[in-house]
Protein backbone atom coordinates (compact mmCIF):
# COMPACT_ATOMS: atom_id res chain seq x y z
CA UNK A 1 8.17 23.94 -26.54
CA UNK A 2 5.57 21.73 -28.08
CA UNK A 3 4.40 18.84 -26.25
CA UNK A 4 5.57 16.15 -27.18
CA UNK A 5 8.74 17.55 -27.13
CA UNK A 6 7.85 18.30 -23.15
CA UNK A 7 7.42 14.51 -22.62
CA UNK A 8 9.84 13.14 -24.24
CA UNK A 9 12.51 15.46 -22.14
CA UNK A 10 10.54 14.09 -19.50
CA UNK A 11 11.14 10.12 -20.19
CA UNK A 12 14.49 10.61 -20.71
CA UNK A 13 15.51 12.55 -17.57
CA UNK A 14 13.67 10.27 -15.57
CA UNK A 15 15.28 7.45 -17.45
CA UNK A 16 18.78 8.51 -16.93
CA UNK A 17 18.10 9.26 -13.31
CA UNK A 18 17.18 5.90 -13.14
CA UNK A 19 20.05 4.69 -14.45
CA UNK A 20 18.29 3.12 -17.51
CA UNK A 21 19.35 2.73 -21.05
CA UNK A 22 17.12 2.91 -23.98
CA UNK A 23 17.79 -0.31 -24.48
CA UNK A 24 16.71 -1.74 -21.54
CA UNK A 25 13.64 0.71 -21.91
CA UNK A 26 12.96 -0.80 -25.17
CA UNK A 27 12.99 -4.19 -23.98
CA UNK A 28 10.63 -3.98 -21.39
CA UNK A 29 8.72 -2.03 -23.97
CA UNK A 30 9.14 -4.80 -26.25
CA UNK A 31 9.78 -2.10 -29.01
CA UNK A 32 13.20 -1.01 -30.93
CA UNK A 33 15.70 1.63 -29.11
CA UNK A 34 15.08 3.94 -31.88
CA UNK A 35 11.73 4.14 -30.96
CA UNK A 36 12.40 5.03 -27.79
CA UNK A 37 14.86 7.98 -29.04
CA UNK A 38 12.07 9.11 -30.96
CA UNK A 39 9.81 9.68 -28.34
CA UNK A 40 13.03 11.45 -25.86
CA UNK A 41 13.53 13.65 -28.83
CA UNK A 42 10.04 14.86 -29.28
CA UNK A 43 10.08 13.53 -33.07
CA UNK A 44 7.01 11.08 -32.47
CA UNK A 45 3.91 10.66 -29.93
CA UNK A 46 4.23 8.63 -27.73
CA UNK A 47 1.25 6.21 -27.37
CA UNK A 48 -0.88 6.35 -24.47
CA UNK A 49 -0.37 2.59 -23.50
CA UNK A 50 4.16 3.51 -23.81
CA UNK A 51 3.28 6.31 -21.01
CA UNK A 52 1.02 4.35 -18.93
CA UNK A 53 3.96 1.28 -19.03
CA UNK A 54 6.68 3.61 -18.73
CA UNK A 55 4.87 5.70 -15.76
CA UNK A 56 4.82 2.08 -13.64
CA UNK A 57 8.74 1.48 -14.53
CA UNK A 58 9.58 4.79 -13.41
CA UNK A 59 7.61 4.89 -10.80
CA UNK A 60 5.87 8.38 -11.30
CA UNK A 61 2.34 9.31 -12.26
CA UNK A 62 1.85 9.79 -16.47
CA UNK A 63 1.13 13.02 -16.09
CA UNK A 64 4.75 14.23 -14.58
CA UNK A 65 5.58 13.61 -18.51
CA UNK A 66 3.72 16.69 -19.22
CA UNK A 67 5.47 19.15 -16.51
CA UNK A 68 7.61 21.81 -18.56
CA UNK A 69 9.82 22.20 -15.30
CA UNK A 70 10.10 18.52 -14.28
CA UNK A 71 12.78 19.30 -11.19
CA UNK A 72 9.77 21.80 -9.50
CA UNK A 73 7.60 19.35 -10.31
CA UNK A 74 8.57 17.32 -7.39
CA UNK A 75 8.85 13.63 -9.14
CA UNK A 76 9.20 11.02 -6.27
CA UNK A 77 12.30 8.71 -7.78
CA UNK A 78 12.28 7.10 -3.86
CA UNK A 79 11.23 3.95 -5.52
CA UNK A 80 14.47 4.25 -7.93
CA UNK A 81 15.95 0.75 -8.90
CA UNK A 82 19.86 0.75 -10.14
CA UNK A 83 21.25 -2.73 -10.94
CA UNK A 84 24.48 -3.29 -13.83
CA UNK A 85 22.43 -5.67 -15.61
CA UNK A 86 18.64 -6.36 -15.90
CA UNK A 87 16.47 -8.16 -18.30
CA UNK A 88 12.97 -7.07 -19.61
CA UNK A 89 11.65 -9.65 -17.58
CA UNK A 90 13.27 -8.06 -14.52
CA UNK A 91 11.84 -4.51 -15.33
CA UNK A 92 8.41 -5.74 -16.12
CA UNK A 93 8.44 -7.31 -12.40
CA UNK A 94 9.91 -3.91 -10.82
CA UNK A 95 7.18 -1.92 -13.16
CA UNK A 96 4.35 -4.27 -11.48
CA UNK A 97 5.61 -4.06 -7.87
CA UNK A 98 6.06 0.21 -8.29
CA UNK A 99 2.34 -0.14 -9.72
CA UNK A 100 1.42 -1.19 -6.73
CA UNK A 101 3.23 0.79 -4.26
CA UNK A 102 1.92 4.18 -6.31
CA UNK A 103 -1.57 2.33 -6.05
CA UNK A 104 -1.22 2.41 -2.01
CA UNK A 105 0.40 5.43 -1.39
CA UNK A 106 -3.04 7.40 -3.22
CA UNK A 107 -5.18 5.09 -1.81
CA UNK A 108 -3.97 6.37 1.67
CA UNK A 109 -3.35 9.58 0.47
CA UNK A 110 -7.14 9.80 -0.28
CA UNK A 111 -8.06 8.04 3.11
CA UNK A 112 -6.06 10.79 5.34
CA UNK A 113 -7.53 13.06 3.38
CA UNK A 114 -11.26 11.92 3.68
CA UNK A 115 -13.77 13.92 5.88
CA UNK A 116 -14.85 12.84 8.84
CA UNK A 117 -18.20 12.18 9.69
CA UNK A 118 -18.86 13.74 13.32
């Protein structure tokens, strides 16, 4: 399977296990739905910048897009948001506030994991 065929399986099974239509995705990309098909069906790259935005709305780290077996790849979805009817405005908000919590969680990851000097 080529790459980009790998990540864009990748968006849109985190996408739907989310909850998420490409419509909303597009939105809070602030590109067309098609687009957005194009990159779940492998049939264009997906800019670097459209996996950095869409790894803070999902919640995951970019490179869980590249994982050929994303269900052994152990994806945390514990920061999963479902709601009937969000905005672009709401999902930018969630993206920045998941940002943050995957900022924390490897910033203590890397402090518990730090030698100590004794």
């Amino acid at each position: 399977m080529k790459q980009d065929q790998i990540i864009g399986k990748n968006i849109q099974a985190i996408r739907q296990k989310l909850g998420l239509t490409q419509e909303q995705v597009a939105a809070y990309l602030q590109i067309n739905r098609e687009e957005v098909s194009y990159f779940e069906n492998g049939n264009r790259t997906a800019p670097t910048k459209i996996l950095s935005q869409l790894a803070n709305l999902y919640g995951v780290d970019e490179y869980d897009f590249f994982e050929e077996d994303l269900d052994r790849a152990n994806v945390n979805l514990a920061l999963a948001f479902r709601a009937e009817s969000i905005k672009a405005e709401d999902l930018a908000q969630i993206a920045k506030f998941k940002k943050i919590v995957r900022n924390y969680l490897n910033m203590k990851n890397l402090l518990e994991n730090e030698p100590t000097n004794s």
